[in-house]
C-alpha atoms as a PDB file:
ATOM      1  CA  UNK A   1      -7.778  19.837  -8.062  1.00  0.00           C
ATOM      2  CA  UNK A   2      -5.836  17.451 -10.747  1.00  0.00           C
ATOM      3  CA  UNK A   3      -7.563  15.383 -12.964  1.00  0.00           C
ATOM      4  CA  UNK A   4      -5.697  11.632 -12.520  1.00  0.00           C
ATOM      5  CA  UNK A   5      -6.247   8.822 -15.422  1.00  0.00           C
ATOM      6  CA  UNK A   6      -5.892   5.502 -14.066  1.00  0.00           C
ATOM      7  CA  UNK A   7      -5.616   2.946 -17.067  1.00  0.00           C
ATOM      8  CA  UNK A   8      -4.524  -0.558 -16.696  1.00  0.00           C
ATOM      9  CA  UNK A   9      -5.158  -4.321 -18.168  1.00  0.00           C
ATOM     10  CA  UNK A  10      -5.760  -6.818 -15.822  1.00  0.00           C
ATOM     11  CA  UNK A  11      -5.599 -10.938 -16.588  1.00  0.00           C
ATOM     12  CA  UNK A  12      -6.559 -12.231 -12.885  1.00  0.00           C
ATOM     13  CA  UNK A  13      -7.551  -9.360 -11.197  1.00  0.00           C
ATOM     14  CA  UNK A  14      -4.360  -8.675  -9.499  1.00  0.00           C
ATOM     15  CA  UNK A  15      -3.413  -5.412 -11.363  1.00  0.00           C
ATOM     16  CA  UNK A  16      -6.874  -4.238 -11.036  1.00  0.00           C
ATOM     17  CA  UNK A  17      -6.845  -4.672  -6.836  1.00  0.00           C
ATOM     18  CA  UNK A  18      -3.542  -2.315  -7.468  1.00  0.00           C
ATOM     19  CA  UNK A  19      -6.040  -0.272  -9.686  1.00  0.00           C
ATOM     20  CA  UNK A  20      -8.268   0.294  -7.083  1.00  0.00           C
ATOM     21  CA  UNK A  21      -6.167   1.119  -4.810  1.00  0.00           C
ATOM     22  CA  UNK A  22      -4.430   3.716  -6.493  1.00  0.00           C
ATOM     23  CA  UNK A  23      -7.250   5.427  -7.209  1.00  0.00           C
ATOM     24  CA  UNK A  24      -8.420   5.306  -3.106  1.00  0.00           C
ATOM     25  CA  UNK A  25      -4.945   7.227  -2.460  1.00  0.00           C
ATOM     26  CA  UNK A  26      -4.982   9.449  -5.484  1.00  0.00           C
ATOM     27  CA  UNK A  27      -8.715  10.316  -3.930  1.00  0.00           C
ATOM     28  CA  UNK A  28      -7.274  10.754  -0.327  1.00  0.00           C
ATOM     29  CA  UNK A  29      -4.807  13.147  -1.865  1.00  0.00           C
ATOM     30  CA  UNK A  30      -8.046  15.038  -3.712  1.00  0.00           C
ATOM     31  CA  UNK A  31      -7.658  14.290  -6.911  1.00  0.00           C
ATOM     32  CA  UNK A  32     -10.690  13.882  -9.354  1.00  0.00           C
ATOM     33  CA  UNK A  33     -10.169  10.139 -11.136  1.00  0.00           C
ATOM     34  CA  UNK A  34     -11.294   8.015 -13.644  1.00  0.00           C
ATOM     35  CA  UNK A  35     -10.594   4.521 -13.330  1.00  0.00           C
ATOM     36  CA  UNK A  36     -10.478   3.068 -17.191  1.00  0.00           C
ATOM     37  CA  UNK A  37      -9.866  -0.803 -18.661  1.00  0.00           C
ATOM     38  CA  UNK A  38      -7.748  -0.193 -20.989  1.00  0.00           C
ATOM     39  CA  UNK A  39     -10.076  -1.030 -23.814  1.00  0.00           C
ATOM     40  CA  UNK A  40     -12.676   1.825 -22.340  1.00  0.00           C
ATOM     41  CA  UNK A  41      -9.963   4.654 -22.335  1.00  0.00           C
ATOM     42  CA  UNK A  42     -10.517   6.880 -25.378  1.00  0.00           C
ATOM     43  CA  UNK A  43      -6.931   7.993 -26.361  1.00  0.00           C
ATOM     44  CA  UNK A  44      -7.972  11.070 -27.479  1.00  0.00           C
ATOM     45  CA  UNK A  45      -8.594  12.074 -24.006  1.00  0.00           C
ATOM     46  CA  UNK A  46      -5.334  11.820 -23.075  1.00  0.00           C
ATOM     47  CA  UNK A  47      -4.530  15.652 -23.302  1.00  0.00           C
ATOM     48  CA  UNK A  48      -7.522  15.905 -20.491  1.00  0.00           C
ATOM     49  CA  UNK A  49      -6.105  14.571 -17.614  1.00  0.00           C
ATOM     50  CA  UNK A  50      -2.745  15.964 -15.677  1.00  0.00           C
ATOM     51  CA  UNK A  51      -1.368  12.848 -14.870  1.00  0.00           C
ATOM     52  CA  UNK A  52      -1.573   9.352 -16.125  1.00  0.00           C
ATOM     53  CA  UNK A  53      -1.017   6.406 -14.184  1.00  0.00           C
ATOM     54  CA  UNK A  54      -0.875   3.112 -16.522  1.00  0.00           C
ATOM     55  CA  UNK A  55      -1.084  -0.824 -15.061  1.00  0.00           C
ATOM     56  CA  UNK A  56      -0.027  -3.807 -16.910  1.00  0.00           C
ATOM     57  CA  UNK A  57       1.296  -7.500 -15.013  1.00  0.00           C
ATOM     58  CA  UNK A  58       4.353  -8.725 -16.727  1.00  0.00           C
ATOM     59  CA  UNK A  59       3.285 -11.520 -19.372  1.00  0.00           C
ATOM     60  CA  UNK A  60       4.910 -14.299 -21.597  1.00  0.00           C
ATOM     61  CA  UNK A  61       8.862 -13.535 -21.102  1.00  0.00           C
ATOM     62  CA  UNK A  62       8.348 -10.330 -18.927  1.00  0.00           C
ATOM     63  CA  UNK A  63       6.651  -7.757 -21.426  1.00  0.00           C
ATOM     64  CA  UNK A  64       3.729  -6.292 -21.304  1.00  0.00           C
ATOM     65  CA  UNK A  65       0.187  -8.174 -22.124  1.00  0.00           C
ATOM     66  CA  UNK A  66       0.378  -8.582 -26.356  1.00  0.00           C
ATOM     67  CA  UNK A  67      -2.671  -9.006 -27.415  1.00  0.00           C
ATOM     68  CA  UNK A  68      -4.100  -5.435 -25.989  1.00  0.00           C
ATOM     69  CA  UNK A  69      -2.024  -3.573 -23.756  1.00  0.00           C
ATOM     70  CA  UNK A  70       1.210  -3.110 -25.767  1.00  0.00           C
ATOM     71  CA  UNK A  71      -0.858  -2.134 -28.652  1.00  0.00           C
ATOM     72  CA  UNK A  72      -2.718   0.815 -26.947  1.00  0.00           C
ATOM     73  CA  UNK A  73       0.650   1.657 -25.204  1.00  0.00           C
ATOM     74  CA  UNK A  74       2.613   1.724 -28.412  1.00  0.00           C
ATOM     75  CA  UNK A  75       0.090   4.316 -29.831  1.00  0.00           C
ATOM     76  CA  UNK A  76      -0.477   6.190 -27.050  1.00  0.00           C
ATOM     77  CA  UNK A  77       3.545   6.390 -25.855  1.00  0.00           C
ATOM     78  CA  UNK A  78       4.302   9.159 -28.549  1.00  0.00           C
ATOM     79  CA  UNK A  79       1.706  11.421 -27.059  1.00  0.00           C
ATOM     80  CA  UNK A  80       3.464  11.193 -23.494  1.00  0.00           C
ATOM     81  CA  UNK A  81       6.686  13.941 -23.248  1.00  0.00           C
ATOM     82  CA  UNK A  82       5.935  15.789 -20.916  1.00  0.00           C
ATOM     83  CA  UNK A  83       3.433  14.368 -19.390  1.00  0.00           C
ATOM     84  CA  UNK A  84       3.135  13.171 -15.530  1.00  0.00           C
ATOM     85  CA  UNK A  85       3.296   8.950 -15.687  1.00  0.00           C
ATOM     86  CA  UNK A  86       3.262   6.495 -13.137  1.00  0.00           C
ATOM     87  CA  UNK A  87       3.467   2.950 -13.864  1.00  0.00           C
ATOM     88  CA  UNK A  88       2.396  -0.586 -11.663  1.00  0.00           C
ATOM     89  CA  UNK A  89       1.732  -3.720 -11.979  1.00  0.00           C
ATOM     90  CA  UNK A  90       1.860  -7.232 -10.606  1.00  0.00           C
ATOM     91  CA  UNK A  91       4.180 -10.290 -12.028  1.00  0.00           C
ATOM     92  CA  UNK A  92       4.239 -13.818 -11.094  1.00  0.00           C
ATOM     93  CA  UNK A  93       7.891 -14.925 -12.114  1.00  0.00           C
ATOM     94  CA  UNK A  94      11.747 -13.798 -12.460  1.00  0.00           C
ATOM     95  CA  UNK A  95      12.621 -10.630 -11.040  1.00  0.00           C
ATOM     96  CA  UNK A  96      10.218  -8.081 -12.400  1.00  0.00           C
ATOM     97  CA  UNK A  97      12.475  -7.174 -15.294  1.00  0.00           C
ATOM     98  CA  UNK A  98       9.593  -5.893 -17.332  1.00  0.00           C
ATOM     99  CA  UNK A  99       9.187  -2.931 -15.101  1.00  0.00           C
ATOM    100  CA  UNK A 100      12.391  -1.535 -15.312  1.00  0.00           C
ATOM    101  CA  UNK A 101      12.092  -2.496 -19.355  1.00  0.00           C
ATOM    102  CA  UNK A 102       8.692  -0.080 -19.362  1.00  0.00           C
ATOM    103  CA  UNK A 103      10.087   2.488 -17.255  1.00  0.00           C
ATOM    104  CA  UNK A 104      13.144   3.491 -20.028  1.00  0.00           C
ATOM    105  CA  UNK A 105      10.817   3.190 -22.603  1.00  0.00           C
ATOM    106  CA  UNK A 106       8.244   5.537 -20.969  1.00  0.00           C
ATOM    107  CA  UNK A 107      11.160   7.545 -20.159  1.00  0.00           C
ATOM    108  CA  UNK A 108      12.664   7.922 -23.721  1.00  0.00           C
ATOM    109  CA  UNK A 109       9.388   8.787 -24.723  1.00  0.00           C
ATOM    110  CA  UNK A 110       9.625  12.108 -22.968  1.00  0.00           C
ATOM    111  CA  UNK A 111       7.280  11.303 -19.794  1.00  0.00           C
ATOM    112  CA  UNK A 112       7.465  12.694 -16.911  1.00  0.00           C
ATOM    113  CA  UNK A 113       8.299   9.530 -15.022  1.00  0.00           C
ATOM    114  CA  UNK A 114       7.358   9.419 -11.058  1.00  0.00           C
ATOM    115  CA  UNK A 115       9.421   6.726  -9.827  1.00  0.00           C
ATOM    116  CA  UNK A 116      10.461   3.843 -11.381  1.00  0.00           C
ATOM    117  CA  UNK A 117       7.523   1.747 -11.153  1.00  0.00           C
ATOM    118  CA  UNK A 118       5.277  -0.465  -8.716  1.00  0.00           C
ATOM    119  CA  UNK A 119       5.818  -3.827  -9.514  1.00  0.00           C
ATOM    120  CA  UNK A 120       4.410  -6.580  -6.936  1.00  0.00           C
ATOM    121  CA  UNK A 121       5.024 -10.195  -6.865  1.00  0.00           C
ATOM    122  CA  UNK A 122       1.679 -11.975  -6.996  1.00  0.00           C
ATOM    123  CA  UNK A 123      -1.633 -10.700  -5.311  1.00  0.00           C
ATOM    124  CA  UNK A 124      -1.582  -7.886  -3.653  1.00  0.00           C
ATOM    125  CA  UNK A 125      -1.229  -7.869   0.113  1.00  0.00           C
ATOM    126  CA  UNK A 126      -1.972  -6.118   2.790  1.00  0.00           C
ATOM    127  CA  UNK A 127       1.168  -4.368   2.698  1.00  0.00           C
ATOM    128  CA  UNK A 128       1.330  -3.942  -1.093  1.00  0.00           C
ATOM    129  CA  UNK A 129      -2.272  -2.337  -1.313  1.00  0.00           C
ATOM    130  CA  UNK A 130      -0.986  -0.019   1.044  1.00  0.00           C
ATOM    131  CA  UNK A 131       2.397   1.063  -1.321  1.00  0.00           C
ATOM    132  CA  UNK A 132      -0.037   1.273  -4.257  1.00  0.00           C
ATOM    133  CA  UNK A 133      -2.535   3.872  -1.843  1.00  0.00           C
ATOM    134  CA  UNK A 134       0.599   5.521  -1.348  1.00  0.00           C
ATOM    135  CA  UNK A 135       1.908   5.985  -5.064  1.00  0.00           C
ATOM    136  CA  UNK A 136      -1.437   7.314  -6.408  1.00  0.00           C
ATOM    137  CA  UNK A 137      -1.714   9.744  -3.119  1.00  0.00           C
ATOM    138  CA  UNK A 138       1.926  10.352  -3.746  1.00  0.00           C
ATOM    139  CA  UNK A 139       1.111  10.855  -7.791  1.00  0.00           C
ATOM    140  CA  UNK A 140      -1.583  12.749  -7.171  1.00  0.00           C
ATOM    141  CA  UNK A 141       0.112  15.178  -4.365  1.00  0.00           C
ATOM    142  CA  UNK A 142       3.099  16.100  -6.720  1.00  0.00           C
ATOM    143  CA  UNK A 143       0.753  17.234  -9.932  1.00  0.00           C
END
């Protein structure tokens, strides 16, 4: 059974709904989870888990949240090569540019990157809760 770490930041709930979701299909798949805040995940566990998915909504112009997010990811990204990462989140203007931004970074840090990211406009719908179900059964499935 893989061990799946599901970390994310969430402003209006939006990337935790994806959160949640992930973790249902990563579950259906029979992984063991932990769902973690960001501020709750001990970074020193990292090396525990065999995968890693991380969630962050695109802030300000398209990065990642500032004030807590970026910080733990910018400590945290030099401890990825090699490791199995997925990455979501939700965005609420322009294209979704900070995906594809997050995905070369996490790629030049050595990750093992499944796909290029889950970004969804908005809240989640019906039909977006079930592509994030899908990504962490999907995740989970190729650990």
């Amino acid at each position: 059974m893989s061990k799946v770490a599901i970390v994310f930041w969430s402003g209006t709930g939006n990337t935790q709904e994806m959160a949640q979701a992930i973790e249902k299909g990563a579950k259906a798949a029979g992984a063991e989870t932990s769902l973690f805040e960001v501020e709750s995940f001990d970074k020193g566990t990292l090396a525990d888990y065999d995968g890693i998915l991380f969630g962050c909504p695109a802030m300000g112009d398209e990065v990642l949240e500032e004030g807590t997010f970026e910080p733990f990811f910018a400590e945290v990204e030099g401890s990825l090569s090699g490791v199995p990462v997925a990455l979501f989140g939700s965005y609420g203007w322009g294209g979704g540019a900070w995906m594809a931004d997050w995905a070369a970074r996490t790629k030049k840090a050595g990750a093992k990157l499944f796909s290029d990211g889950l970004a969804v406009e908005n809240a989640p719908d019906a039909d977006a809760l079930a592509a994030c179900e899908k990504l962490g059964k999907d995740f989970a499935a190729s650990l």
